[in-house]
C-alpha atoms as a PDB file:
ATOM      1  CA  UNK A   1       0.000   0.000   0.000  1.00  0.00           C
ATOM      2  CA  UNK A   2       2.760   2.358   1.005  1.00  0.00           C
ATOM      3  CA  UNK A   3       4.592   1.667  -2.306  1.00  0.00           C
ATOM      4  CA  UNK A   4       1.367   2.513  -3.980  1.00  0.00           C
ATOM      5  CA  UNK A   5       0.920   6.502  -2.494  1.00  0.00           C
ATOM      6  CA  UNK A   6       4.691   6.949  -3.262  1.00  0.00           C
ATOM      7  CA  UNK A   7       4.111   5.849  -6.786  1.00  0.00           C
ATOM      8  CA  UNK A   8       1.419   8.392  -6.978  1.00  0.00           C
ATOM      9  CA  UNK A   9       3.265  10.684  -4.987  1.00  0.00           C
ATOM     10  CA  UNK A  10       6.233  10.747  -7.685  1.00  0.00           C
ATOM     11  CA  UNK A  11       3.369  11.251 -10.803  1.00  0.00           C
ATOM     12  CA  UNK A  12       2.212  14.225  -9.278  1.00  0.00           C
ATOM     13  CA  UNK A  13       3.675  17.080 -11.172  1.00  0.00           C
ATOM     14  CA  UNK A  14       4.961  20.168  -9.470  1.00  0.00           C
ATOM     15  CA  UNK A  15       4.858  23.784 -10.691  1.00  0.00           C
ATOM     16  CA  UNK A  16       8.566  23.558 -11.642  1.00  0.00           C
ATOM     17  CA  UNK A  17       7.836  20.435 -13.213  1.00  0.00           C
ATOM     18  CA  UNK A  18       4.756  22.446 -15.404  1.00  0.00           C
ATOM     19  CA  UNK A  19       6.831  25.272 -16.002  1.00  0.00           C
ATOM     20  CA  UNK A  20       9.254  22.798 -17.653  1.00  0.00           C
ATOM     21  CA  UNK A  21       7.044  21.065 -19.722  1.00  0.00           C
ATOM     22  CA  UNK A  22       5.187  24.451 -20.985  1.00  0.00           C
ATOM     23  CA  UNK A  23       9.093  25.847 -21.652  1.00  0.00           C
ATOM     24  CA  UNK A  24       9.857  22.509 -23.773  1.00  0.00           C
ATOM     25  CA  UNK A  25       6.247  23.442 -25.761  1.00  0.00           C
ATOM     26  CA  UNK A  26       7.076  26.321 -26.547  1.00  0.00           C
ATOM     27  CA  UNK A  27      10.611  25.626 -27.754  1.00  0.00           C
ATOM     28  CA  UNK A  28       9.339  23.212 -30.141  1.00  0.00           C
ATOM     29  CA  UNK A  29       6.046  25.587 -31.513  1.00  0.00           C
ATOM     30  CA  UNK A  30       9.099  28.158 -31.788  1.00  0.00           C
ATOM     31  CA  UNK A  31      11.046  25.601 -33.825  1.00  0.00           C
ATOM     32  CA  UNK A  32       7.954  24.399 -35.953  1.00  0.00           C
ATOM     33  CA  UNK A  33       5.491  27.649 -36.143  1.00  0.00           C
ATOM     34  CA  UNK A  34       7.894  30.725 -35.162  1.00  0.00           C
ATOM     35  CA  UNK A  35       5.242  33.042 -36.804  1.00  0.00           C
ATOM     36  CA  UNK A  36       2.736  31.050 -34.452  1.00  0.00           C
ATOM     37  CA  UNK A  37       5.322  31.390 -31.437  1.00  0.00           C
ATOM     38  CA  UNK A  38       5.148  35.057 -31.207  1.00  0.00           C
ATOM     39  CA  UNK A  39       1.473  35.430 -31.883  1.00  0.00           C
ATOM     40  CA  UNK A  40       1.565  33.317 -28.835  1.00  0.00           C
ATOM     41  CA  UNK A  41       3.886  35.894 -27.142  1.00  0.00           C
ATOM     42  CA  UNK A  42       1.283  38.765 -28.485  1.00  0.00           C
ATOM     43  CA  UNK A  43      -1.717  36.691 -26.853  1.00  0.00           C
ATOM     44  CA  UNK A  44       0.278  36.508 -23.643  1.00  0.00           C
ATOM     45  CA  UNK A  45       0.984  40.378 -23.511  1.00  0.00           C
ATOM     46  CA  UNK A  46      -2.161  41.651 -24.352  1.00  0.00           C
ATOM     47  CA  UNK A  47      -3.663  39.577 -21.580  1.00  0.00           C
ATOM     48  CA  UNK A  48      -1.314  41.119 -19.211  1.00  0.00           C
ATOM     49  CA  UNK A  49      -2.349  44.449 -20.441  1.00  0.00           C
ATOM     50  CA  UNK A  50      -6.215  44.054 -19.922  1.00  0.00           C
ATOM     51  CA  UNK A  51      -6.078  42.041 -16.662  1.00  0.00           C
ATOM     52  CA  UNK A  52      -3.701  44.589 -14.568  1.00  0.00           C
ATOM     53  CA  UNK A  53      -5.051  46.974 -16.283  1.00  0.00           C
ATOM     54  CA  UNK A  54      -5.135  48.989 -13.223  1.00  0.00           C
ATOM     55  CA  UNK A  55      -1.370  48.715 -12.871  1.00  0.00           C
ATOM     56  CA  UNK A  56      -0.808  50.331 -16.548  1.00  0.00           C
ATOM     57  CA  UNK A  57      -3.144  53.490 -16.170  1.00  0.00           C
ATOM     58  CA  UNK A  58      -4.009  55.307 -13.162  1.00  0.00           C
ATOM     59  CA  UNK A  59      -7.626  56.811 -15.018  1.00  0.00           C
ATOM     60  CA  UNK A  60     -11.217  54.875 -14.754  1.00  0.00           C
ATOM     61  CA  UNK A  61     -12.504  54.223 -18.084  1.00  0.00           C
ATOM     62  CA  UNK A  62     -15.763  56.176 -18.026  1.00  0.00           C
ATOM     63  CA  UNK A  63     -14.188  59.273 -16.075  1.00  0.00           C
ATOM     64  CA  UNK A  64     -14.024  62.456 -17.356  1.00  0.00           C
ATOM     65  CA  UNK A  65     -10.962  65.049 -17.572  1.00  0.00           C
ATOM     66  CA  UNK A  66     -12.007  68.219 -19.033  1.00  0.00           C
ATOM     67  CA  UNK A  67      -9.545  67.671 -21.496  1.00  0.00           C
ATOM     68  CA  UNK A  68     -10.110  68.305 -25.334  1.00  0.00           C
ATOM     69  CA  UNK A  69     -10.891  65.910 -27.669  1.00  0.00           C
ATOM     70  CA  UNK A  70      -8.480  63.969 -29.079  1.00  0.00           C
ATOM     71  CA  UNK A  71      -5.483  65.434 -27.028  1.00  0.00           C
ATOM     72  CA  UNK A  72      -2.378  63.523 -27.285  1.00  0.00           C
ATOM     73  CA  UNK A  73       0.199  63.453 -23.992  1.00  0.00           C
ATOM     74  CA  UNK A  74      -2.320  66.099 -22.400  1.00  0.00           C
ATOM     75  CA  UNK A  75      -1.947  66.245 -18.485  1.00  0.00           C
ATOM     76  CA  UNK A  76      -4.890  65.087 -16.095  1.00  0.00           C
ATOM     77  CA  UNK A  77      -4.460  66.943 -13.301  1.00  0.00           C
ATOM     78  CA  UNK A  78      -6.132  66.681 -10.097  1.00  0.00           C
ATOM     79  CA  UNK A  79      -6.080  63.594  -7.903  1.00  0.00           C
ATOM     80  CA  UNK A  80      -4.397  61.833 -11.120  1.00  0.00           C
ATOM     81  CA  UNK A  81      -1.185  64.266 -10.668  1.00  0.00           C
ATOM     82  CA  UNK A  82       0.343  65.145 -14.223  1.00  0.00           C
ATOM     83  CA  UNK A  83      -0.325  61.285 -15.992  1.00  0.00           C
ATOM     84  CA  UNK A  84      -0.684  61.791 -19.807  1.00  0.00           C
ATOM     85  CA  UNK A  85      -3.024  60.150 -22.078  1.00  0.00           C
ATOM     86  CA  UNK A  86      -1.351  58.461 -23.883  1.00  0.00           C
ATOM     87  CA  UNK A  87      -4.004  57.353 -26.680  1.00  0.00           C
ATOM     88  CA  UNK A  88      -5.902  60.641 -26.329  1.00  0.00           C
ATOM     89  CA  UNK A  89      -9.024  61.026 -25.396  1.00  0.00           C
ATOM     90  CA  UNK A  90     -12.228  60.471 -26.945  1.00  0.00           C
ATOM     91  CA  UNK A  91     -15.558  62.458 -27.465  1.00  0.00           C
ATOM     92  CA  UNK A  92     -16.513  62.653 -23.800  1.00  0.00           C
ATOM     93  CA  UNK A  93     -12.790  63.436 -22.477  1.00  0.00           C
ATOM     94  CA  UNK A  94     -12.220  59.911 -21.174  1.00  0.00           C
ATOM     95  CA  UNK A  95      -8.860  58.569 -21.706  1.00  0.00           C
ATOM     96  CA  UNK A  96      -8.695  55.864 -24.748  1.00  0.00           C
ATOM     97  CA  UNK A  97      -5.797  53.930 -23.550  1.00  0.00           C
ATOM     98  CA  UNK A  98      -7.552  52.897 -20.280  1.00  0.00           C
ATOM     99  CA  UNK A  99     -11.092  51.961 -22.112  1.00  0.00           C
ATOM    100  CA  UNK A 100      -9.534  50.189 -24.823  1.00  0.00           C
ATOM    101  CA  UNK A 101      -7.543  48.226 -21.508  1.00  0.00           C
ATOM    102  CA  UNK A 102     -10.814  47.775 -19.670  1.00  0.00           C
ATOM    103  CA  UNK A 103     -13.250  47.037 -22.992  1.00  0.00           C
ATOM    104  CA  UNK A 104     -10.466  44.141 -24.253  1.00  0.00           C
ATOM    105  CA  UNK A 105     -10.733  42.892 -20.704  1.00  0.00           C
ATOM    106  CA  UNK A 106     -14.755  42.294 -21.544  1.00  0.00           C
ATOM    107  CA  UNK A 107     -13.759  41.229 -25.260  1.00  0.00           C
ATOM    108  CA  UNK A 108     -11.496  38.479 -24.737  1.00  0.00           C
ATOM    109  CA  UNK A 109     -14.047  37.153 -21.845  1.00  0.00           C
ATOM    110  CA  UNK A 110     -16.970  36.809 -24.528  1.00  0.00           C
ATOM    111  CA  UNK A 111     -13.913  35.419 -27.093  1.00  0.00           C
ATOM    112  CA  UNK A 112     -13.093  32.638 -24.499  1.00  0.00           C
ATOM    113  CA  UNK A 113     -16.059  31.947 -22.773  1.00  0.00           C
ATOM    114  CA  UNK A 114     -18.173  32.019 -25.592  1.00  0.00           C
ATOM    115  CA  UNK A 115     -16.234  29.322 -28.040  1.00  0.00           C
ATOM    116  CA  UNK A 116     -15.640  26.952 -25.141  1.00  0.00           C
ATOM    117  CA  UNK A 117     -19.208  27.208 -24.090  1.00  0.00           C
ATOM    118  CA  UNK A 118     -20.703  26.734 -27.458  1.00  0.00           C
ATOM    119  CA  UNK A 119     -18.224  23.880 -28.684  1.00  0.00           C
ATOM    120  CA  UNK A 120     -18.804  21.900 -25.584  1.00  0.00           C
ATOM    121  CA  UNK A 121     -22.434  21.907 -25.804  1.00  0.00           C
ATOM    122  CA  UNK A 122     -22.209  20.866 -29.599  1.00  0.00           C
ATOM    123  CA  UNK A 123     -19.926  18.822 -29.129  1.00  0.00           C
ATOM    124  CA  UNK A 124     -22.220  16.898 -26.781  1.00  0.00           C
ATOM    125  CA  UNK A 125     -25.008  16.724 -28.997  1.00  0.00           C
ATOM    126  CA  UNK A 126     -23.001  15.718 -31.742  1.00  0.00           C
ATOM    127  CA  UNK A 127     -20.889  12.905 -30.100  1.00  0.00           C
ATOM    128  CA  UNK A 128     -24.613  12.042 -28.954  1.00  0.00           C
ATOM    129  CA  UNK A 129     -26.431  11.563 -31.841  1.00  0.00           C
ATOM    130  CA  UNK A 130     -23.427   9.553 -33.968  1.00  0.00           C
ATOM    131  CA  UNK A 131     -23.028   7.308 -30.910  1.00  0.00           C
ATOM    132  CA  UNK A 132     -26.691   6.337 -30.601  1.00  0.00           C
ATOM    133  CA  UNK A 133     -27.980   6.923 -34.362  1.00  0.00           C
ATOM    134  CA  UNK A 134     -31.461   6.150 -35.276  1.00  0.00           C
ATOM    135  CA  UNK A 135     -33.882   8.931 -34.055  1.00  0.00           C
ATOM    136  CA  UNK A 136     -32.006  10.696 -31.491  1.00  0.00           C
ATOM    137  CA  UNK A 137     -29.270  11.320 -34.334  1.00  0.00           C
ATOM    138  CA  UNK A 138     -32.215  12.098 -37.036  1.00  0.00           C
ATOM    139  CA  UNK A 139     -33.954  14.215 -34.259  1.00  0.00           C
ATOM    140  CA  UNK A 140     -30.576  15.932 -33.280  1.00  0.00           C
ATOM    141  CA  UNK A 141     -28.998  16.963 -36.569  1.00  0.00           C
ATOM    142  CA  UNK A 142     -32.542  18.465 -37.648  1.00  0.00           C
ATOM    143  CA  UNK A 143     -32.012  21.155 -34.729  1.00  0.00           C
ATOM    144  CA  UNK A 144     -28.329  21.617 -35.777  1.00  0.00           C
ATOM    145  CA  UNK A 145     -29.675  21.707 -39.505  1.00  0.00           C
ATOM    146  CA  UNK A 146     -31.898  24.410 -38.633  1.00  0.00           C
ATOM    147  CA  UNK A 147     -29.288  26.320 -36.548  1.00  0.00           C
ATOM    148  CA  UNK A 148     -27.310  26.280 -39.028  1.00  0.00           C
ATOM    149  CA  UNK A 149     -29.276  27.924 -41.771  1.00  0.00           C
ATOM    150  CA  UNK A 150     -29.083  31.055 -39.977  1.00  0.00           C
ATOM    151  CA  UNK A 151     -26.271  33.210 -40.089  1.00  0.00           C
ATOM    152  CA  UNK A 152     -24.790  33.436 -36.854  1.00  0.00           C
ATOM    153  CA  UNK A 153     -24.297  37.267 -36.722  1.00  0.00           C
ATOM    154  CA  UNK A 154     -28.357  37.537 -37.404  1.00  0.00           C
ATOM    155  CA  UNK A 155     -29.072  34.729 -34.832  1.00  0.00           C
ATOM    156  CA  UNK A 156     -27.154  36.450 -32.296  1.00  0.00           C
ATOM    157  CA  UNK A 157     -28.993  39.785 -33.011  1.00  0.00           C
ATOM    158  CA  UNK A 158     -32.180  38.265 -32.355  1.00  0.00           C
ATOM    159  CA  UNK A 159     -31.138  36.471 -28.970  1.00  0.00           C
ATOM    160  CA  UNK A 160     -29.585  39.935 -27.861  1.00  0.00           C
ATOM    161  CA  UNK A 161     -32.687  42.006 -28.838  1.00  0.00           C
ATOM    162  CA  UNK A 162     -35.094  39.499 -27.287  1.00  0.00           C
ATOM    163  CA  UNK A 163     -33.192  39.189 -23.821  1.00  0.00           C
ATOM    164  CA  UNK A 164     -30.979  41.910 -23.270  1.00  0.00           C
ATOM    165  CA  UNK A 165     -27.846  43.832 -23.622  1.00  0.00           C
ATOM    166  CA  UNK A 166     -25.059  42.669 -21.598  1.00  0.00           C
ATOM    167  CA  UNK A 167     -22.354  40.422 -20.989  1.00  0.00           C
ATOM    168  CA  UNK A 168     -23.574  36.962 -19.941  1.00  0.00           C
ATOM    169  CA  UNK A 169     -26.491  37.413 -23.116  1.00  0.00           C
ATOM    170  CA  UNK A 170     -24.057  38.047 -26.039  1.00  0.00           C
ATOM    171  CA  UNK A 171     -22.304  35.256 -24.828  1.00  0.00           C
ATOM    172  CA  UNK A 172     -24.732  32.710 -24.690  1.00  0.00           C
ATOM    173  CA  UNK A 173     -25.823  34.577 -28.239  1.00  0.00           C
ATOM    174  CA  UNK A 174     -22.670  33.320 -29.726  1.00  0.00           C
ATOM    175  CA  UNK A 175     -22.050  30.255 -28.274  1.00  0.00           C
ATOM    176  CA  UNK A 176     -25.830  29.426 -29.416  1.00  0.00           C
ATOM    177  CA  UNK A 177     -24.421  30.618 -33.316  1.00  0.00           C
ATOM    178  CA  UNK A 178     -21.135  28.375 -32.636  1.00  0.00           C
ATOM    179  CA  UNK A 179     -22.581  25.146 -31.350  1.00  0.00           C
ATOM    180  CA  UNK A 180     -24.551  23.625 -34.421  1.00  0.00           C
ATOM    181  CA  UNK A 181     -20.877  23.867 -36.714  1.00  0.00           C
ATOM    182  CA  UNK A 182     -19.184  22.298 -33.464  1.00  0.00           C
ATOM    183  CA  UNK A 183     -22.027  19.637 -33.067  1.00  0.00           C
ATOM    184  CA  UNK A 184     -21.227  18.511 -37.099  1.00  0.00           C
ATOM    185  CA  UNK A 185     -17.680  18.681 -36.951  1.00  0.00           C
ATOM    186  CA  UNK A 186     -17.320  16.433 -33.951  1.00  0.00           C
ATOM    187  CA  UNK A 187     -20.781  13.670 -35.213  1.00  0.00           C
ATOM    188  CA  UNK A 188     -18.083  12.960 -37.826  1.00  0.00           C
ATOM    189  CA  UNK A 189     -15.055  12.407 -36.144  1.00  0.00           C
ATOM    190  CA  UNK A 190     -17.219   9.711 -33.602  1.00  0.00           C
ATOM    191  CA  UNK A 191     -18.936   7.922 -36.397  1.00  0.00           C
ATOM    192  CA  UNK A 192     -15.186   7.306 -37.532  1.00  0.00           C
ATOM    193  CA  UNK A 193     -14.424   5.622 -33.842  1.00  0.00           C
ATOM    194  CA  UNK A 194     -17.620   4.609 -32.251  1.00  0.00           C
ATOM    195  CA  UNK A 195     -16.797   1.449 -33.669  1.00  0.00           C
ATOM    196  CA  UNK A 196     -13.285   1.415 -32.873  1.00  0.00           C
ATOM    197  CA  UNK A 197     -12.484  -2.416 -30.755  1.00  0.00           C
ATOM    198  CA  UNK A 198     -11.413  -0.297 -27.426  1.00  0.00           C
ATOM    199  CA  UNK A 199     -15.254   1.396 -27.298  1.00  0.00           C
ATOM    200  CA  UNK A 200     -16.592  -2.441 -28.659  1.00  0.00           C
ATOM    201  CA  UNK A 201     -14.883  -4.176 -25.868  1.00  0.00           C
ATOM    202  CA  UNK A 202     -15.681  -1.763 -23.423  1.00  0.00           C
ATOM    203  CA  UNK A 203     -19.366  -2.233 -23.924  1.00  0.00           C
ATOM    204  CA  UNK A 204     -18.599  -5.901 -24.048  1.00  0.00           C
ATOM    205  CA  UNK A 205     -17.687  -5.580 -20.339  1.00  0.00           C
ATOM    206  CA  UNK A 206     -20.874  -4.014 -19.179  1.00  0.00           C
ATOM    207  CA  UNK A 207     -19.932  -0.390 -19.369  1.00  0.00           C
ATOM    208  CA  UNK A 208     -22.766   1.822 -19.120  1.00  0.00           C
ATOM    209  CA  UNK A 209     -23.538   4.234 -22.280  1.00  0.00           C
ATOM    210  CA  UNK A 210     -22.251   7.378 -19.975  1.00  0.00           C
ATOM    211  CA  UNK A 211     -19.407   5.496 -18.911  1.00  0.00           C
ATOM    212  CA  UNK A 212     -18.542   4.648 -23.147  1.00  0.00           C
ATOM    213  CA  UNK A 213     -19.401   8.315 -24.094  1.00  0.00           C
ATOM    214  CA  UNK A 214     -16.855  10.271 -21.445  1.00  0.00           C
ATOM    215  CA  UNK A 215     -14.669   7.697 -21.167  1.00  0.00           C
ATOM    216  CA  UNK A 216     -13.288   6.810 -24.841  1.00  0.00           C
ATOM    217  CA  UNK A 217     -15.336   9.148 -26.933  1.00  0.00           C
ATOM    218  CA  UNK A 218     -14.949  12.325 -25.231  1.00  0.00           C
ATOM    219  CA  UNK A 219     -10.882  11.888 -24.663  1.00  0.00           C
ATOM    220  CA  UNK A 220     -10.593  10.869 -27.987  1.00  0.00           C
ATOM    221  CA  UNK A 221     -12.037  13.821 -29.465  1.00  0.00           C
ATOM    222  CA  UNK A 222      -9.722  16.009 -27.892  1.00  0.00           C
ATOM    223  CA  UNK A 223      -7.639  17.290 -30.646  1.00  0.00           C
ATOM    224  CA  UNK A 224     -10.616  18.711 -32.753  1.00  0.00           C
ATOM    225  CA  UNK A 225     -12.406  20.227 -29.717  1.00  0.00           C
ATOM    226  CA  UNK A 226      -9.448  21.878 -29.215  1.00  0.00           C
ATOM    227  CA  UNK A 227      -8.559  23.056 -33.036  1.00  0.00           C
ATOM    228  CA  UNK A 228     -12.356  24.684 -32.890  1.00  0.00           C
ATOM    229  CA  UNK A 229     -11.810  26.440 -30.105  1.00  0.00           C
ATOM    230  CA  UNK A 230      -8.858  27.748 -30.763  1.00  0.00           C
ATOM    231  CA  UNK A 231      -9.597  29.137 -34.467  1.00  0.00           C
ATOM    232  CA  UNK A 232     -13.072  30.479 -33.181  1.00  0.00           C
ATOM    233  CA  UNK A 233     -12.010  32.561 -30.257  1.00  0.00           C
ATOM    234  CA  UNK A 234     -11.435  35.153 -32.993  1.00  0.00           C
ATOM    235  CA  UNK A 235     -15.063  34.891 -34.802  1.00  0.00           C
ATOM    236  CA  UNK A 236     -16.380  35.181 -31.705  1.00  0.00           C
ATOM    237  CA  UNK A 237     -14.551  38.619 -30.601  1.00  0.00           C
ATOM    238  CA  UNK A 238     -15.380  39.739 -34.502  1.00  0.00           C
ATOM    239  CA  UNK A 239     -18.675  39.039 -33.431  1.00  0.00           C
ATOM    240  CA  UNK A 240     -18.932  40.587 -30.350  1.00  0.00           C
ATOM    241  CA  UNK A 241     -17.307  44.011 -32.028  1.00  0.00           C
ATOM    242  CA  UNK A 242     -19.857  43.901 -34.649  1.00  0.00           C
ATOM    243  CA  UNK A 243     -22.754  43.270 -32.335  1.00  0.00           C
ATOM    244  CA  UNK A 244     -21.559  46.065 -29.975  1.00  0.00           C
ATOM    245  CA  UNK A 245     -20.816  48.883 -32.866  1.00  0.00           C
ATOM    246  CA  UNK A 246     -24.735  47.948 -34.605  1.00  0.00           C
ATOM    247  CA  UNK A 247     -25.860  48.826 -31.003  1.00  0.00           C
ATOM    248  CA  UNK A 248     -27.819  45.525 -30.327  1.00  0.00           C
ATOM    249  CA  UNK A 249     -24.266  44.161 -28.377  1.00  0.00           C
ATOM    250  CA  UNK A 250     -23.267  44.567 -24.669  1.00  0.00           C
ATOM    251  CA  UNK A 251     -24.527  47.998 -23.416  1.00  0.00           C
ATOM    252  CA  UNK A 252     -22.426  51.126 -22.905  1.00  0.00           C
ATOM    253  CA  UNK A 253     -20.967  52.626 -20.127  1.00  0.00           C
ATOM    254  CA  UNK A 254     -19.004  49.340 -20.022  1.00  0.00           C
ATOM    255  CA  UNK A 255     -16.788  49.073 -22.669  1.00  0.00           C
ATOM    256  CA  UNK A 256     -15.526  47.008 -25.050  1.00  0.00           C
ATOM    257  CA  UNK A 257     -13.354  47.133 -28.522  1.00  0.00           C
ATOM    258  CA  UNK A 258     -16.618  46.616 -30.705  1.00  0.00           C
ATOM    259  CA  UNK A 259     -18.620  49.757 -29.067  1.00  0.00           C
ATOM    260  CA  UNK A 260     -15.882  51.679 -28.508  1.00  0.00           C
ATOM    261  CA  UNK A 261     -16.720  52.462 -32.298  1.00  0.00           C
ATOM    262  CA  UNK A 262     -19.745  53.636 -31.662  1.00  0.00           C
ATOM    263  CA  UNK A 263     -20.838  57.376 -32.605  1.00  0.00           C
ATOM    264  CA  UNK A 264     -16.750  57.539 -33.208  1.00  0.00           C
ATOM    265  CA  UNK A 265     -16.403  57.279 -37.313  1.00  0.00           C
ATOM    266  CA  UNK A 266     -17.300  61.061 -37.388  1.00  0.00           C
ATOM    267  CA  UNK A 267     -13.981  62.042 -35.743  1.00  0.00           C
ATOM    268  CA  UNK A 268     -11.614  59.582 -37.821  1.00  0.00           C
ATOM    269  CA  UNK A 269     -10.381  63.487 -39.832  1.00  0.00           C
ATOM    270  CA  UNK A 270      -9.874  64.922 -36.754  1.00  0.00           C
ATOM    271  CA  UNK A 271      -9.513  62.568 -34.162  1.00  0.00           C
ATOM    272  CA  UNK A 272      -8.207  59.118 -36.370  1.00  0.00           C
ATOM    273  CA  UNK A 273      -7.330  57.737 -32.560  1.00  0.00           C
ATOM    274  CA  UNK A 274     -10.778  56.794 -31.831  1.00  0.00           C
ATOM    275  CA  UNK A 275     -11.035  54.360 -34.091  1.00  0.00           C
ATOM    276  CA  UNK A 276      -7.229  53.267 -34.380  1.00  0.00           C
ATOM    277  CA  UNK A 277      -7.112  51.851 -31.084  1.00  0.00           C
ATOM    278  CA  UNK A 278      -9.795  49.729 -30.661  1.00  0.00           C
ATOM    279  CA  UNK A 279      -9.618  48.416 -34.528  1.00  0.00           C
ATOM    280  CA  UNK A 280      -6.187  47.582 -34.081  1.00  0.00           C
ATOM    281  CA  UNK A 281      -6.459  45.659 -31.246  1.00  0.00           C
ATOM    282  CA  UNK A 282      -9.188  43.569 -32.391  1.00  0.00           C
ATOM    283  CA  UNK A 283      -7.326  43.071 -35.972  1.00  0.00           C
ATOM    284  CA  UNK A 284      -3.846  42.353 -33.908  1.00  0.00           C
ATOM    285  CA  UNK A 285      -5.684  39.570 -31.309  1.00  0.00           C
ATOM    286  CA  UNK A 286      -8.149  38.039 -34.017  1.00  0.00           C
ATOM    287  CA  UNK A 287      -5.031  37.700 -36.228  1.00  0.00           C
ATOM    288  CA  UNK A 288      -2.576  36.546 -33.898  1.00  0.00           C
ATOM    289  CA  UNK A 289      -5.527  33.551 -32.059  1.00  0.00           C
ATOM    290  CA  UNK A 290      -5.817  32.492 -35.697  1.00  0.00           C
ATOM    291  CA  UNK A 291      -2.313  32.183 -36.498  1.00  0.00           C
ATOM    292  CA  UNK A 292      -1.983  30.206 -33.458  1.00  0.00           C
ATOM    293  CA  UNK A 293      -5.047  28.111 -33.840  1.00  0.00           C
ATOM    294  CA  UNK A 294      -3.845  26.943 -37.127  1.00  0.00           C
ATOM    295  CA  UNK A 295      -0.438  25.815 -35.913  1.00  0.00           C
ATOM    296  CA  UNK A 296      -2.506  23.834 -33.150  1.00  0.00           C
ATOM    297  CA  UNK A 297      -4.447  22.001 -35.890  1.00  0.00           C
ATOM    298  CA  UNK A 298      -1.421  21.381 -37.422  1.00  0.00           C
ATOM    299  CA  UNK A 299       0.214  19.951 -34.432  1.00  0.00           C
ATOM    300  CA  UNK A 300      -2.727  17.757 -33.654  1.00  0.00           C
ATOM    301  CA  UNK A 301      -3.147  16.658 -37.112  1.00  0.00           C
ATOM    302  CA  UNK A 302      -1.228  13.423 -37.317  1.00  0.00           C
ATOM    303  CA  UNK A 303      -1.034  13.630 -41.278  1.00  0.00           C
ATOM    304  CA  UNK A 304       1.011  16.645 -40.944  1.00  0.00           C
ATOM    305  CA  UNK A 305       3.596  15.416 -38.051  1.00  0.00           C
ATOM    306  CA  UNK A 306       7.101  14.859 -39.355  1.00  0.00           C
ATOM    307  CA  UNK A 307       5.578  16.465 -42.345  1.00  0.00           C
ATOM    308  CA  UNK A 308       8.239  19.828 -41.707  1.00  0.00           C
END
């Protein structure tokens, strides 16, 4: 028994023991997918940025400093001492650097949340239906069907106009428009391995249809759960942005790149700033998530290992 717990003892990783294995990653997507590596670097950096946020800019995003619009390096005086802005400010005289800060902070939450949410509950359905067939498949992939005849950007508007403007809502809006393509994407991959002799011989021994589904299905699906995720995380902050600047996405005073936008296009002659900043940084983290999301799918891909 003893020799047991220190057998488990030793297979229990430690932090240094992480840290090395996520350094020996990364050395070999640098090796493989440089371009990918430092997308990955840009990911990491702009997640720093928007979660100590507080530590980069001493302003609150929806204060206002009497300052005119657009100035560049202007002063805020007062109880903010002589701190510049950086970015300018926009129409209202609130500094741009901190709400582009604080709104990616709310962007990259509906980016993440929202794919892993939606591609989890497809994913579900789908390794569902191909595992049973018959009517629960027939009955299942008519819903996805259906959900999948709408455009997702129009299905989200109509989930955000029926039930509301903020954060929790849009996300459950996209992950709603990303399930159905998740749900197809993953039916196929289990009606390639339902039949596989590890999931026969489990049910050979009794195991229960749960026990079949989460126990061989689920972990064998990893690696294109994973590749959807990771190349949707920037549809769904594309999304988001475009929800947000028709008006119909989360709700001003709290901010976000996509209506950040908003009421902002009239000032791009005088005041190109305003829309500089937030574009950018949704063009620089959509690109960089899907440079990195292909090198995942080409790292999972077994066809394409050795392959470089």
């Amino acid at each position: 028994m003893s020799q047991g717990v220190l057998a488990v003892e030793q297979k229990r990783m430690t932090p240094l023991d992480l840290a090395r294995k996520a350094k020996s990653g990364f050395v070999q997507l640098w090796k493989r997918y440089p371009s990918a590596a430092v997308a990955l670097i840009i990911i990491v950096v702009v997640l720093f940025g928007v979660i100590f946020a507080e530590l980069l800019t001493p302003f609150e995003p929806n204060d206002r400093y009497g300052t005119r619009l657009g100035d560049l390096m202007e002063p805020a005086k007062a109880k903010y001492g002589d701190h510049t802005h950086i970015l300018g400010t926009d129409q209202l005289t609130r500094d741009v650097f901190t709400r582009v800060l604080h709104g990616g902070r709310v962007s990259l939450i509906v980016g993440l949340v929202a794919p892993t949410l939606g591609i989890a509950v497809g994913a579900m359905v789908g390794i569902t239906g191909a595992y049973f067939g018959g009517y629960v498949d027939l009955i299942l992939q008519r819903i996805t069907d259906t959900l999948m005849a709408i455009p997702t950007l129009v299905l989200a508007m109509a989930i955000t106009i029926t039930f509301g403007f903020n954060v929790w809502i849009v996300i459950i809006a996209l992950a709603v428009g990303i399930s159905p393509y998740a749900s197809r994407l993953l039916r196929s991959h289990v009606l390639v391995i339902r039949n596989a002799q590890y999931v026969e011989a489990s049910k050979a021994m009794g195991a229960t249809h749960l026990r079949v589904i989460f126990r061989h299905l689920v972990p064998n699906s990893w690696a294109p759960w994973i590749v959807l995720n990771a190349v949707n995380i920037g549809n769904a902050i594309v999304t988001e942005a475009s929800l947000s600047y028709l008006g119909i996405g989360i709700a001003p005073p709290t901010s976000t790149w996509g209506n950040l936008l908003i009421n902002v296009t009239t000032y791009w002659r005088d005041s190109p700033h305003l829309v500089l900043a937030p574009g950018l940084a949704i063009t620089i983290v959509v690109l960089c998530s899907n440079m990195f999301g292909d090198a995942i799918r080409d790292m999972l891909d077994p066809r394409l290992r050795g392959a470089d």
